[in-house]
N, C-alpha and C. Protein backbone atom coordinates (compact mmCIF):
# COMPACT_ATOMS: atom_id res chain seq x y z
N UNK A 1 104.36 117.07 124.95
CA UNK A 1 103.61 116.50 123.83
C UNK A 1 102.12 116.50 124.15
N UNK A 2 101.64 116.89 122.90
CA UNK A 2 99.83 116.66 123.15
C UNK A 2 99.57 115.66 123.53
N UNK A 3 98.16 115.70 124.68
CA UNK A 3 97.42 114.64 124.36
C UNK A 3 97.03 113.78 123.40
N UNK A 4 96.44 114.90 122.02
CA UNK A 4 96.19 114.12 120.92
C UNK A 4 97.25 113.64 119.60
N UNK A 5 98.72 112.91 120.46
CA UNK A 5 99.01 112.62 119.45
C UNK A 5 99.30 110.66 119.55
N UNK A 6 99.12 110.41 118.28
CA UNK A 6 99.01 108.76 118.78
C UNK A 6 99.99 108.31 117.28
N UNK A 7 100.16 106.74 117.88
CA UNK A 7 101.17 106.61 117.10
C UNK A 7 100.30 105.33 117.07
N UNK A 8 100.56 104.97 115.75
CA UNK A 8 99.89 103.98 114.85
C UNK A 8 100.97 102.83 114.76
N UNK A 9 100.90 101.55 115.35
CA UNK A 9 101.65 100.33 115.34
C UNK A 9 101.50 99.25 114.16
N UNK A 10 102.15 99.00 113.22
CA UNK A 10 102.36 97.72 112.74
C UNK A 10 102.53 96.42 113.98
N UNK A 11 101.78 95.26 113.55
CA UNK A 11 102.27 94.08 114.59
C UNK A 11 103.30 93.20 114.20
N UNK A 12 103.01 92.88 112.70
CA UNK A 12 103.75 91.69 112.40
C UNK A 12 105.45 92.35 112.05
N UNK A 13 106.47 91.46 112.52
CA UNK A 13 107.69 92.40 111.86
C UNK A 13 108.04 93.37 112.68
N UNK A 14 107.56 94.02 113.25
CA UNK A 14 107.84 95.38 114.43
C UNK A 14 107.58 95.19 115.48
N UNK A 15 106.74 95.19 116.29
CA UNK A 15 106.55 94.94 117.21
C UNK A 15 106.52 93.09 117.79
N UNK A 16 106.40 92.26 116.80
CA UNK A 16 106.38 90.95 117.02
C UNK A 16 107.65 90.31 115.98
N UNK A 17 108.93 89.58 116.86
CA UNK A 17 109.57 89.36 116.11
C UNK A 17 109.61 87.81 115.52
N UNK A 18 108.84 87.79 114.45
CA UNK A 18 108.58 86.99 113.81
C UNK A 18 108.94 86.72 111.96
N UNK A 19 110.40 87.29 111.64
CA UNK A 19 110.58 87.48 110.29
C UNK A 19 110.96 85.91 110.29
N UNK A 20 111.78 85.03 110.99
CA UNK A 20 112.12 84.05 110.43
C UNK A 20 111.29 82.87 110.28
N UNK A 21 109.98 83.42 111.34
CA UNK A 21 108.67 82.22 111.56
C UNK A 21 107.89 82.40 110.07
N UNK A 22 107.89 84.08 109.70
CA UNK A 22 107.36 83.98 108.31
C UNK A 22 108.02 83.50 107.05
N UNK A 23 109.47 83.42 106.73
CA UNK A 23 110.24 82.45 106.33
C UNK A 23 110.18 81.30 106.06
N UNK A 24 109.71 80.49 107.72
CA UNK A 24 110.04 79.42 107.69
C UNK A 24 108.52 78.80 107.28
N UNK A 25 107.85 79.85 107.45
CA UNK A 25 106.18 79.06 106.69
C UNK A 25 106.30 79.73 105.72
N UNK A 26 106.87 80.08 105.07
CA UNK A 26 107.01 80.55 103.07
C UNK A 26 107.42 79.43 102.61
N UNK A 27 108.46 79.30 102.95
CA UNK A 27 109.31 77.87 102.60
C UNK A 27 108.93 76.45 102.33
N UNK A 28 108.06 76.46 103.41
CA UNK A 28 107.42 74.87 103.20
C UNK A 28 106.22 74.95 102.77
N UNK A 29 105.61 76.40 102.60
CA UNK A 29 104.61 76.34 101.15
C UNK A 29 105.73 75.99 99.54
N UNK A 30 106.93 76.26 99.58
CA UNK A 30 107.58 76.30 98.32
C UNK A 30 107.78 75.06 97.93
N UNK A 31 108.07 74.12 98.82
CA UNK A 31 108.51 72.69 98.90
C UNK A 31 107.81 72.35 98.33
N UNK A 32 106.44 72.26 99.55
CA UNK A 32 105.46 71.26 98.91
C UNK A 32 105.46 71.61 97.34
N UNK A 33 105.36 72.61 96.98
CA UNK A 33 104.93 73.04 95.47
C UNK A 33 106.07 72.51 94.34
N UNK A 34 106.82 72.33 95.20
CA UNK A 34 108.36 72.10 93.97
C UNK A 34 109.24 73.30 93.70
N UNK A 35 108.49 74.32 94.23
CA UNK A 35 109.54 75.45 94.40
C UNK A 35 111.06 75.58 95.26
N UNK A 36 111.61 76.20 94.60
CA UNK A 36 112.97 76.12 95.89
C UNK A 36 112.98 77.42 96.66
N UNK A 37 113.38 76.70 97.99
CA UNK A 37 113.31 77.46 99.01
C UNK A 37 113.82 78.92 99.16
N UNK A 38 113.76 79.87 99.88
CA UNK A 38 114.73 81.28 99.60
C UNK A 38 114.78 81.63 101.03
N UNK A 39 116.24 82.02 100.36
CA UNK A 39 116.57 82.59 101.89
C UNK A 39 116.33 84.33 102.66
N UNK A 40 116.89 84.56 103.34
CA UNK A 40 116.75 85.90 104.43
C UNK A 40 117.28 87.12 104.00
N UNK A 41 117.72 87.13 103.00
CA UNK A 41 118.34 88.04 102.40
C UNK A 41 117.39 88.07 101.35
N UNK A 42 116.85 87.34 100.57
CA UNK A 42 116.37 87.46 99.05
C UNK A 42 114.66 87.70 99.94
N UNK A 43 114.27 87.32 100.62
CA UNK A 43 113.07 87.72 101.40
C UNK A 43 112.78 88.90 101.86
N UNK A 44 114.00 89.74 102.30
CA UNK A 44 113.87 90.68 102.81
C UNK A 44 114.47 91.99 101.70
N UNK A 45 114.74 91.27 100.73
CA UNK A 45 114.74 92.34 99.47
C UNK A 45 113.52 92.31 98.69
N UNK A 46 112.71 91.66 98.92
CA UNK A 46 111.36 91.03 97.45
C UNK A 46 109.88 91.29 98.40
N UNK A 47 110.33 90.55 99.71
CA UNK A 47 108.96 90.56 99.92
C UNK A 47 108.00 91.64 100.21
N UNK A 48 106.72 91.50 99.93
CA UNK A 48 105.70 92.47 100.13
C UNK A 48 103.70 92.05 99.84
N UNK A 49 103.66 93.44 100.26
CA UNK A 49 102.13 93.25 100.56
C UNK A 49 101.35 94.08 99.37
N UNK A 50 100.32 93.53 98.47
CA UNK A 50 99.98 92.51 98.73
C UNK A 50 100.76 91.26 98.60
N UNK A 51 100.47 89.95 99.08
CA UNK A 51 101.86 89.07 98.77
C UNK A 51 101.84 88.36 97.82
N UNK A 52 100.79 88.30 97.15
CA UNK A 52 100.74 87.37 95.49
C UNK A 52 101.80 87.62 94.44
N UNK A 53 102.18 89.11 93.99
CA UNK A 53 103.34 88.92 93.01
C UNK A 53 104.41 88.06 93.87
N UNK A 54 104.31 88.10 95.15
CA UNK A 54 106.05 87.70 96.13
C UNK A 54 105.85 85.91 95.78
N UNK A 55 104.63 85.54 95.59
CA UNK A 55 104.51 84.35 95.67
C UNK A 55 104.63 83.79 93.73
N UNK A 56 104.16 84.77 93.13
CA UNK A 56 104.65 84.39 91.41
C UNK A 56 106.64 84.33 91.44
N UNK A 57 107.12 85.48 91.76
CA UNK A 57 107.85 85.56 91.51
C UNK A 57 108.83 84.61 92.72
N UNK A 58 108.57 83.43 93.14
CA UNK A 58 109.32 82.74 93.60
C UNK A 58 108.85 80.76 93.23
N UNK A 59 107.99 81.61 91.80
CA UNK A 59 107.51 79.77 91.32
C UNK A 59 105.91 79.48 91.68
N UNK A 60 105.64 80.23 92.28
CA UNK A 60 104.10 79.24 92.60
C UNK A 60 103.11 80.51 92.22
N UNK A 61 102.43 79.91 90.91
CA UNK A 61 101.22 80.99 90.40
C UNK A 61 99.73 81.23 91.19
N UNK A 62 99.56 81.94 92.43
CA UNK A 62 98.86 82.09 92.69
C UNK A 62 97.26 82.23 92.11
N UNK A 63 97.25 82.55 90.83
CA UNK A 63 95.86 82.06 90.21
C UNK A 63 95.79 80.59 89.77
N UNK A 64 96.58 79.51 90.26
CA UNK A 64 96.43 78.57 89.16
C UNK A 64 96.58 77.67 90.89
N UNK A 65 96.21 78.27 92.06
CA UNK A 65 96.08 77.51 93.22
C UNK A 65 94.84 78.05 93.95
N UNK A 66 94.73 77.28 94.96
CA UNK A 66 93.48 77.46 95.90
C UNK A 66 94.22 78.62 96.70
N UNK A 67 93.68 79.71 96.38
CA UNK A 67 94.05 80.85 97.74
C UNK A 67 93.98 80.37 98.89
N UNK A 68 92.58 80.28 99.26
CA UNK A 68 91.76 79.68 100.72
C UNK A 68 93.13 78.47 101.36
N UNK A 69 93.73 77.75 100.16
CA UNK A 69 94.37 76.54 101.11
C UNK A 69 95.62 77.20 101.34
N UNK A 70 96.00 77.76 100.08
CA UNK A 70 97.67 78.48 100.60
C UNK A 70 97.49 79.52 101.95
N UNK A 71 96.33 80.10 101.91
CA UNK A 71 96.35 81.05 103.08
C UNK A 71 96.39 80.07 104.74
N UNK A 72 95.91 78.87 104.32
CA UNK A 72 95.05 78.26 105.75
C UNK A 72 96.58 77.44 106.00
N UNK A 73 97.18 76.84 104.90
CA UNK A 73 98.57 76.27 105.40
C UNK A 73 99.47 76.88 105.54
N UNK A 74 99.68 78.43 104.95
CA UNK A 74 100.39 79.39 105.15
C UNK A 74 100.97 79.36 106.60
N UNK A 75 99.41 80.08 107.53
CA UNK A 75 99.22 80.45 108.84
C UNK A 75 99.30 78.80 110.04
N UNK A 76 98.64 78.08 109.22
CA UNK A 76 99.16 76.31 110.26
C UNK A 76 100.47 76.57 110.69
N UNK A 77 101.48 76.64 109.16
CA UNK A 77 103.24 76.65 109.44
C UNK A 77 103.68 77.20 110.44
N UNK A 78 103.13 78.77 109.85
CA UNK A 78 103.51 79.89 111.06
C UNK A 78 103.25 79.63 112.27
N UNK A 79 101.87 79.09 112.77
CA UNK A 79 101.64 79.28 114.09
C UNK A 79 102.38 78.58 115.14
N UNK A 80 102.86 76.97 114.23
CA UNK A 80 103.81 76.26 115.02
C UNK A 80 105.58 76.27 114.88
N UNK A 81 105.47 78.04 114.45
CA UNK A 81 107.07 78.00 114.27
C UNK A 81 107.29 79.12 115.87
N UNK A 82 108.03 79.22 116.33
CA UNK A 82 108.56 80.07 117.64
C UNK A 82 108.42 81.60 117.14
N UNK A 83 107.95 82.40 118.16
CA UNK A 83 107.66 84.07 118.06
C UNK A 83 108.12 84.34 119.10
N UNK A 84 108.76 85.79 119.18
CA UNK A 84 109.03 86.56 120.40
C UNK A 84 108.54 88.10 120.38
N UNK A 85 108.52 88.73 121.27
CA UNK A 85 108.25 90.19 121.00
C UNK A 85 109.56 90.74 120.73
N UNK A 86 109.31 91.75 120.02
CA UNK A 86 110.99 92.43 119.66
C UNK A 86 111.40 92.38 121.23
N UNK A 87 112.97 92.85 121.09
CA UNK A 87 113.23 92.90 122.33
C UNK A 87 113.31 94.38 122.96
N UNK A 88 113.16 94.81 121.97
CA UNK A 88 113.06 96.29 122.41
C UNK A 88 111.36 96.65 122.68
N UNK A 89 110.36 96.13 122.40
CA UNK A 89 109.16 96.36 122.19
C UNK A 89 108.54 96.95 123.45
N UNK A 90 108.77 96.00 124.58
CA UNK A 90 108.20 96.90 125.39
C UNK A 90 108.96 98.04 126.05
N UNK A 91 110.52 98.30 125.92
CA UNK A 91 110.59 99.76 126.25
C UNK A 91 110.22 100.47 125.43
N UNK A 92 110.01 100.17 123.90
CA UNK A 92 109.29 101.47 123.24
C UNK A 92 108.19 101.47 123.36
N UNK A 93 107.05 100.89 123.76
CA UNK A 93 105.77 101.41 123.87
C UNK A 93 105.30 101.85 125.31
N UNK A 94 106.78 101.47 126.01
CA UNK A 94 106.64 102.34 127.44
C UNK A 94 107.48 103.76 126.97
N UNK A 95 107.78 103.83 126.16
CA UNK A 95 108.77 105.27 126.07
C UNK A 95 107.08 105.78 125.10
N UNK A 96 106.82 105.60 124.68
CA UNK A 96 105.74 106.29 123.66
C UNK A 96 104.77 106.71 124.99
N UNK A 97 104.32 105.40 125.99
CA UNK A 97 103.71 106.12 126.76
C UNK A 97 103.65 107.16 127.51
N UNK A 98 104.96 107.35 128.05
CA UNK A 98 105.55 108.22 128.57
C UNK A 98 105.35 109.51 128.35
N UNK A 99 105.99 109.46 127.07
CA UNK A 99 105.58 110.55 126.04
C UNK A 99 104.25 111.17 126.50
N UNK A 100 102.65 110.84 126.19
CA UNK A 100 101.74 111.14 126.65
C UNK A 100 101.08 110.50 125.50
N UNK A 101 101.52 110.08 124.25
CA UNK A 101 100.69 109.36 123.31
C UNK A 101 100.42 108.31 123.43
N UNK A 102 98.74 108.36 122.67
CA UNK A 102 98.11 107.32 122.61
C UNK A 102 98.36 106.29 121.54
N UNK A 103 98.66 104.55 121.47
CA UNK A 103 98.38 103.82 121.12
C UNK A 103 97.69 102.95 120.35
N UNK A 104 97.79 103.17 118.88
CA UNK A 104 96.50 101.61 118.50
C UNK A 104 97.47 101.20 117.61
N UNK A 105 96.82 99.58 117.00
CA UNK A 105 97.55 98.58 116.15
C UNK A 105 97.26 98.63 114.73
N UNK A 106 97.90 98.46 114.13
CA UNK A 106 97.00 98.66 112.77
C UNK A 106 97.95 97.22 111.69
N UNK A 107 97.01 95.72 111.36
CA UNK A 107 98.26 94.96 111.20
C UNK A 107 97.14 94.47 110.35
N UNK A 108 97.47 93.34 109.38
CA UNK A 108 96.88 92.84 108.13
C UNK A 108 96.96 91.86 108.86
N UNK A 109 97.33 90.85 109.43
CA UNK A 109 96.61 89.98 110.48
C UNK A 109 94.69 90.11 110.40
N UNK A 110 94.93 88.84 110.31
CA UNK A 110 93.11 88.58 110.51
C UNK A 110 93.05 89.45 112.10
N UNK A 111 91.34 89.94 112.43
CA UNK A 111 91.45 89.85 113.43
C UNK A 111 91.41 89.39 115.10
N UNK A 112 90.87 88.20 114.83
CA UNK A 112 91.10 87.34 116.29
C UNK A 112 92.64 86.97 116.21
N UNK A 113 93.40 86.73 115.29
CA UNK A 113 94.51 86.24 115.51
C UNK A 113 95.52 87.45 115.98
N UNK A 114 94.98 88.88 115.42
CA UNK A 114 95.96 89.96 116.03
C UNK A 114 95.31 89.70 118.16
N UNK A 115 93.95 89.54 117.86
CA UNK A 115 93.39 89.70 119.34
C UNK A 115 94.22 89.10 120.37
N UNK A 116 94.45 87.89 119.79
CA UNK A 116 94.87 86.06 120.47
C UNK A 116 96.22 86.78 120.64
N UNK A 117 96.94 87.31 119.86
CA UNK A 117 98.07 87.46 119.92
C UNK A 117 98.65 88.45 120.90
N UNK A 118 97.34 89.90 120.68
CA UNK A 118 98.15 90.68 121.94
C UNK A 118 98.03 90.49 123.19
N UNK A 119 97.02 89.59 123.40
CA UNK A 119 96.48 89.06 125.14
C UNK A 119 97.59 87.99 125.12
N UNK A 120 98.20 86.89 124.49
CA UNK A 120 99.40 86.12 124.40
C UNK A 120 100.43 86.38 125.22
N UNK A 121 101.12 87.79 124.58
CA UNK A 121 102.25 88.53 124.70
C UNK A 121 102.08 89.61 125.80
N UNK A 122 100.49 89.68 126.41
CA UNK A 122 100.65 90.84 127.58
C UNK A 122 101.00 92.11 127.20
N UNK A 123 100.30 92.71 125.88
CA UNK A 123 100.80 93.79 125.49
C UNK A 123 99.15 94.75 124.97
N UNK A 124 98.40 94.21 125.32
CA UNK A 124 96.86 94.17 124.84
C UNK A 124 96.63 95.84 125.14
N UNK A 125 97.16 95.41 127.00
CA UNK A 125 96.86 97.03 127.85
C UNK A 125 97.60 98.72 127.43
N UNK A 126 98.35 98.74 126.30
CA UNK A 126 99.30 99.58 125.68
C UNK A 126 98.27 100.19 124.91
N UNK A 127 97.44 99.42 124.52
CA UNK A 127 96.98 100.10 122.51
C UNK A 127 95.04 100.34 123.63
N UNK A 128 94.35 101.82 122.86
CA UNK A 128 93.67 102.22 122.66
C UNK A 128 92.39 101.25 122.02
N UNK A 129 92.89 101.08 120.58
CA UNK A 129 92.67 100.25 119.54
C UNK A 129 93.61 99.21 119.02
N UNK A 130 92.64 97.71 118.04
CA UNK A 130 93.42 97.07 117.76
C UNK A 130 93.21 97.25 116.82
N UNK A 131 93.26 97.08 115.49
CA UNK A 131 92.34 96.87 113.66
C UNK A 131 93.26 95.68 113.42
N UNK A 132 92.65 94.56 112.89
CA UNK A 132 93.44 94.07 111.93
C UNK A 132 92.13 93.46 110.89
N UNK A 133 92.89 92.55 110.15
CA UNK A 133 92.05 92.48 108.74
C UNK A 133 90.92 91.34 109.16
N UNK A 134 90.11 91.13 107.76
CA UNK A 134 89.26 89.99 107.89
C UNK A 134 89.02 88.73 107.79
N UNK A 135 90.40 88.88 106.96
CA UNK A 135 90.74 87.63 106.43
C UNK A 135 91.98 87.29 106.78
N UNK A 136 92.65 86.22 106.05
CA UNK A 136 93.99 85.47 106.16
C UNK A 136 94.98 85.61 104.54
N UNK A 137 94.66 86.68 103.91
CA UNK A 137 95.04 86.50 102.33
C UNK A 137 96.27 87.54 102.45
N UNK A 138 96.22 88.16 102.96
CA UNK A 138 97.67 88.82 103.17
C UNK A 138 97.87 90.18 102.28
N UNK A 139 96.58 90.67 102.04
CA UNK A 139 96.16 91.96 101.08
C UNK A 139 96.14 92.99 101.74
N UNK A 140 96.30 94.65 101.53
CA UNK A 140 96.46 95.73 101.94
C UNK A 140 95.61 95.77 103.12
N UNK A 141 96.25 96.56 104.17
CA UNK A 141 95.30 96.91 105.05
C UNK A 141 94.79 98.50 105.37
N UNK A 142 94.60 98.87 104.15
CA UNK A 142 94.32 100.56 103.95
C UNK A 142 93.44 100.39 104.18
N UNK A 143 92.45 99.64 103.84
CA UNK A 143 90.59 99.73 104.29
C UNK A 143 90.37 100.03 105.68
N UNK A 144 91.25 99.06 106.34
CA UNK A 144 90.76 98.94 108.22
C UNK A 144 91.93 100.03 108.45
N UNK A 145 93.19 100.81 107.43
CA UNK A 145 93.27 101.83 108.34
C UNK A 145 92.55 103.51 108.52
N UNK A 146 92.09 102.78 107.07
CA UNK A 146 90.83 104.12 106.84
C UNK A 146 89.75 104.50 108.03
N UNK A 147 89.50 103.33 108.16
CA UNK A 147 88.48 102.96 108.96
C UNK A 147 89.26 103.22 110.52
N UNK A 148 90.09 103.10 110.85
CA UNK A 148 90.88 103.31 112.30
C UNK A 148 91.14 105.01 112.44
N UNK A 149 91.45 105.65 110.90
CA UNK A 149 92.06 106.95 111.24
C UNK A 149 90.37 107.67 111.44
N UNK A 150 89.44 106.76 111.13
CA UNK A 150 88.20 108.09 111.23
C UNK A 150 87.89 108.41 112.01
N UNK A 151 87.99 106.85 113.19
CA UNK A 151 88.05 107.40 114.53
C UNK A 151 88.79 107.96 115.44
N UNK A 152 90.31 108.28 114.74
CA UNK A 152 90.87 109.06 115.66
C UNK A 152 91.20 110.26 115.10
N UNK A 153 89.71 111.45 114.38
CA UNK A 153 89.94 112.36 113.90
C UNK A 153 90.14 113.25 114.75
N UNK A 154 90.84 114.29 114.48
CA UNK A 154 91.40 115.05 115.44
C UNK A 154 93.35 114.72 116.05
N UNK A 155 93.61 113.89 115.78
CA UNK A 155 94.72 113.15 116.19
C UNK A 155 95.66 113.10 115.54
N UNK A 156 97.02 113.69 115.91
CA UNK A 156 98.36 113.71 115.35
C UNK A 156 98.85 112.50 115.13
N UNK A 157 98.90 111.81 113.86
CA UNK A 157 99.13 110.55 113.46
C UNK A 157 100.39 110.16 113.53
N UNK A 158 100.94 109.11 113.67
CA UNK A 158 102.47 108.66 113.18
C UNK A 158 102.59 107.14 113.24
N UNK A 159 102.64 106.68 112.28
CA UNK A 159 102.52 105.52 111.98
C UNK A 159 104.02 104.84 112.26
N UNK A 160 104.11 103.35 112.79
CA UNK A 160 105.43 103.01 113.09
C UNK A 160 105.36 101.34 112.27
N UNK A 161 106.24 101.05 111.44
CA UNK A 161 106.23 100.14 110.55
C UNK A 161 107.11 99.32 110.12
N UNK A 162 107.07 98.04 109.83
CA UNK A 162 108.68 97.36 109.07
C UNK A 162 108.36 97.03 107.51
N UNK A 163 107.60 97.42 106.72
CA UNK A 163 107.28 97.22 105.27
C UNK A 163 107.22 98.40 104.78
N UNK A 164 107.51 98.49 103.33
CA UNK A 164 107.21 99.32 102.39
C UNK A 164 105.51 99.72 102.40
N UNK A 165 105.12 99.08 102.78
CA UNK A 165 103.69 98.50 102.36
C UNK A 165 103.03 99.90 103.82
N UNK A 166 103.57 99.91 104.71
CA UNK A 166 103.25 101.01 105.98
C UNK A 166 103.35 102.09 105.65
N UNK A 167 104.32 102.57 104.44
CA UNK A 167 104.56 103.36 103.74
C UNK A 167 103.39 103.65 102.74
N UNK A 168 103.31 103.06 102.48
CA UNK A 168 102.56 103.00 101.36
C UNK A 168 100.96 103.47 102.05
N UNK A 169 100.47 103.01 103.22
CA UNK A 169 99.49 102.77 103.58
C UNK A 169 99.19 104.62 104.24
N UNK A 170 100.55 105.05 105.12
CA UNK A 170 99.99 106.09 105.54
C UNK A 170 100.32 107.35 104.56
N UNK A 171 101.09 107.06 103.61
CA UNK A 171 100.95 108.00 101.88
C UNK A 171 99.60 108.63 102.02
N UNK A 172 98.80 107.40 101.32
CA UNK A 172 97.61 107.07 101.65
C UNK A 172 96.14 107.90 102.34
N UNK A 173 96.68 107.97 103.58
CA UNK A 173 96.07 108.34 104.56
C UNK A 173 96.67 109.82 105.19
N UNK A 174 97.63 110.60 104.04
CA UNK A 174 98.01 111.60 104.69
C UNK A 174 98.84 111.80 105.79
N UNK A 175 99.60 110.89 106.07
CA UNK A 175 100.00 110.91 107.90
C UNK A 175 101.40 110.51 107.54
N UNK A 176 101.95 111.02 109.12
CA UNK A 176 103.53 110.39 108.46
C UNK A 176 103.80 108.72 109.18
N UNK A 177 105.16 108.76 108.44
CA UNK A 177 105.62 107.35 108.88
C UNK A 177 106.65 107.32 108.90
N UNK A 178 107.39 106.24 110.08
CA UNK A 178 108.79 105.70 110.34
C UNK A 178 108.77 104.22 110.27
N UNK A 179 109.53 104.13 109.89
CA UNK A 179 110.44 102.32 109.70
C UNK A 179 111.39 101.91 110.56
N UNK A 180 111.11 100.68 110.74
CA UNK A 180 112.15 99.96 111.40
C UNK A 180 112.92 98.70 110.46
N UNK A 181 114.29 98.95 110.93
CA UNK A 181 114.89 97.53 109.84
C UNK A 181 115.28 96.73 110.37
N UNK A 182 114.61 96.13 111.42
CA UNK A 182 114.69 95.24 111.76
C UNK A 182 113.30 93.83 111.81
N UNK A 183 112.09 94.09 110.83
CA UNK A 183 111.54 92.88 110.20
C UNK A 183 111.51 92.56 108.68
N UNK A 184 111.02 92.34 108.07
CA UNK A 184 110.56 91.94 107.15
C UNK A 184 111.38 92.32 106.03
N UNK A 185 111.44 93.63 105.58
CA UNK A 185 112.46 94.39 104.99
C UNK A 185 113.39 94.76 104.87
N UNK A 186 114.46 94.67 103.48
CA UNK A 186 115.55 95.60 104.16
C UNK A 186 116.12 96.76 104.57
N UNK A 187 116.78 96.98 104.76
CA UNK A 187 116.95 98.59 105.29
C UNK A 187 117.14 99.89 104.09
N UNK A 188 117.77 99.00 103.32
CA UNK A 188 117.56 100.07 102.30
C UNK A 188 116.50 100.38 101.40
N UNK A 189 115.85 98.88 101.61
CA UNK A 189 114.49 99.47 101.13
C UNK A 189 113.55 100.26 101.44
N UNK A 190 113.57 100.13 103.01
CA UNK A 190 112.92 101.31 104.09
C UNK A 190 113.18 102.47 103.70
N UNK A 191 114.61 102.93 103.90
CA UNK A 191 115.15 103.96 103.84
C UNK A 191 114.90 104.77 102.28
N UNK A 192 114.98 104.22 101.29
CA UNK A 192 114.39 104.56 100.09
C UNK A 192 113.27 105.48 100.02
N UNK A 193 112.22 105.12 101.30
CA UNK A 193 110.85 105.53 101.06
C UNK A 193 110.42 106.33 102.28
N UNK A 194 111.55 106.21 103.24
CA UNK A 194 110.99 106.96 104.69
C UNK A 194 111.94 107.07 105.99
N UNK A 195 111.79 108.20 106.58
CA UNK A 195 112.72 107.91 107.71
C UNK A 195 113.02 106.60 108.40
N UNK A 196 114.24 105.72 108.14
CA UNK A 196 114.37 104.49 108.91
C UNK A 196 115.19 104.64 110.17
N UNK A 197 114.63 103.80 111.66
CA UNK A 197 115.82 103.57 112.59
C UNK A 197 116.16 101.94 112.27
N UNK A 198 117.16 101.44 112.73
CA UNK A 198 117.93 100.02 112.84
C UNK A 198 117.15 99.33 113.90
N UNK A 199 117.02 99.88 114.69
CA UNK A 199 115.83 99.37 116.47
C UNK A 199 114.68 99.98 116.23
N UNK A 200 113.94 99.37 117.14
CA UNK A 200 112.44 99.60 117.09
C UNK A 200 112.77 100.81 118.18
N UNK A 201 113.90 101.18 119.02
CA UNK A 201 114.00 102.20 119.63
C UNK A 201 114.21 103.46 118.90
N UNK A 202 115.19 103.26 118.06
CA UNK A 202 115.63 104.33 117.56
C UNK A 202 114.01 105.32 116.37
N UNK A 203 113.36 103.81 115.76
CA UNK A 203 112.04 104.19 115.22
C UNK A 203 111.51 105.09 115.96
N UNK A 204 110.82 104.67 117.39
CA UNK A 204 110.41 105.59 118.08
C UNK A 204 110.90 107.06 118.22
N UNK A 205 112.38 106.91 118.37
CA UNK A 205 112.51 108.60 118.62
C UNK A 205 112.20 109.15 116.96
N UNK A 206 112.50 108.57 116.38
CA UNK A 206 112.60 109.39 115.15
C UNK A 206 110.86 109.83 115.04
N UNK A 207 109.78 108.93 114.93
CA UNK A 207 108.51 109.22 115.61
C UNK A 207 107.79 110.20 116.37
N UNK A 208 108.74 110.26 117.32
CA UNK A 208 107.95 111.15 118.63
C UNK A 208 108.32 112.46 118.24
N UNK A 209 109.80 112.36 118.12
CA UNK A 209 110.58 113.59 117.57
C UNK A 209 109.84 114.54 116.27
N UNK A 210 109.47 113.84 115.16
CA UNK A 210 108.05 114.30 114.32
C UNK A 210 107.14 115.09 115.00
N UNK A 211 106.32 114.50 115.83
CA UNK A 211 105.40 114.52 116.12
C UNK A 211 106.04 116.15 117.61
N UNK A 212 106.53 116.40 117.72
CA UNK A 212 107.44 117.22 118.77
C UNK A 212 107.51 118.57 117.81
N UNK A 213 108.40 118.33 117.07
CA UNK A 213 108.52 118.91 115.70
C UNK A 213 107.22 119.99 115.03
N UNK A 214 106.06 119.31 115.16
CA UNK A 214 105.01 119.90 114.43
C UNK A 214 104.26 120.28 115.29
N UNK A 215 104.68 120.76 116.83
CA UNK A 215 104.14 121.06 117.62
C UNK A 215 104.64 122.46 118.12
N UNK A 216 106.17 122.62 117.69
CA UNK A 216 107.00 123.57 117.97
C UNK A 216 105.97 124.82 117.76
């Protein structure tokens, strides 16, 4: 494999396993509101980025609330609910290394909180680059990946993802992409729109294998 080929990381959902911490701070935004709660199944069929229709269509009208507060109690919930790294995470970004490709993050995460997070988890030293967003509103992150792919022109892209929305992003940006179904999404929704693995392992090969592929 080339030098120049790099693989583009989602954080939240893929590499950080955190679907039920985002759950469990959806939820008690719903409460407070009078909304009823939803579960892991109906979350992982609906939800998406940007996340305002996800938030109409479960009772609470996002124009008729303070963004700024839903975003700031959003992330309070989350931060004091339990996170782990997938468990596969670090053999796949030691198998990517391996490989000879390079590394960066690309996550809608504000960005000190992607920062805080990969020095946290001891995973900082893997990625090239980090990008994440500017804010806390939970809106596309095509801008900062625009802005990430310019600097790695020249570079065999492959984006690795657990949303539709990763899909959507490297459409976008010309580049390919793989899914994993194991955050945020379900699998058939993945699969609908892009090569899916079940593990963040199996993502990878399907990934590298691309990227192998167009090298033949």
């Amino acid at each position: 494999m080339t030098a120049r080929a790099c693989v583009l990381w989602d954080w939240n959902g893929t590499l950080l396993d955190d679907t039920e911490a985002s759950l469990a701070a959806f939820n008690a935004q719903l409460e407070k509101r009078g909304a009823a709660r939803v579960g892991m199944d109906f979350y992982r069929a609906h939800f998406a980025f940007p996340v305002k229709p996800f938030y109409a269509l479960c009772g609470v009208d996002p124009d008729r609330e303070d963004w700024d507060e839903i975003a700031r109690e959003y992330h309070a919930s989350y931060a004091a609910e339990p996170k782990a790294l997938n468990r596969e995470a670090i053999a796949a970004l030691e198998r990517v290394r391996a490989a000879g490709a390079r590394q960066c993050v690309l996550s809608a995460l504000r960005q000190d909180l992607l920062d805080a997070a990969l020095d946290s988890f001891g995973v900082r030293g893997y990625f090239d680059l980090a990008y994440g967003s500017s804010d806390l509103y939970g809106g596309s992150k095509l801008d900062r990946a625009r802005q990430l792919v310019d600097r790695l022109s020249g570079f065999d892209l492959v984006m690795i993802g657990d949303a539709t929305h990763d899909k959507e992003v490297a459409a976008a940006l010309g580049i390919r992409c793989v899914l994993c179904a194991q955050g945020g999404h379900s699998a058939d929704r993945l699969r609908a729109v892009a090569p899916t693995g079940d593990t963040l392992l199996e993502a990878v090969g399907l990934a590298l294998g691309a990227i192998d592929r167009d090298e033949e």
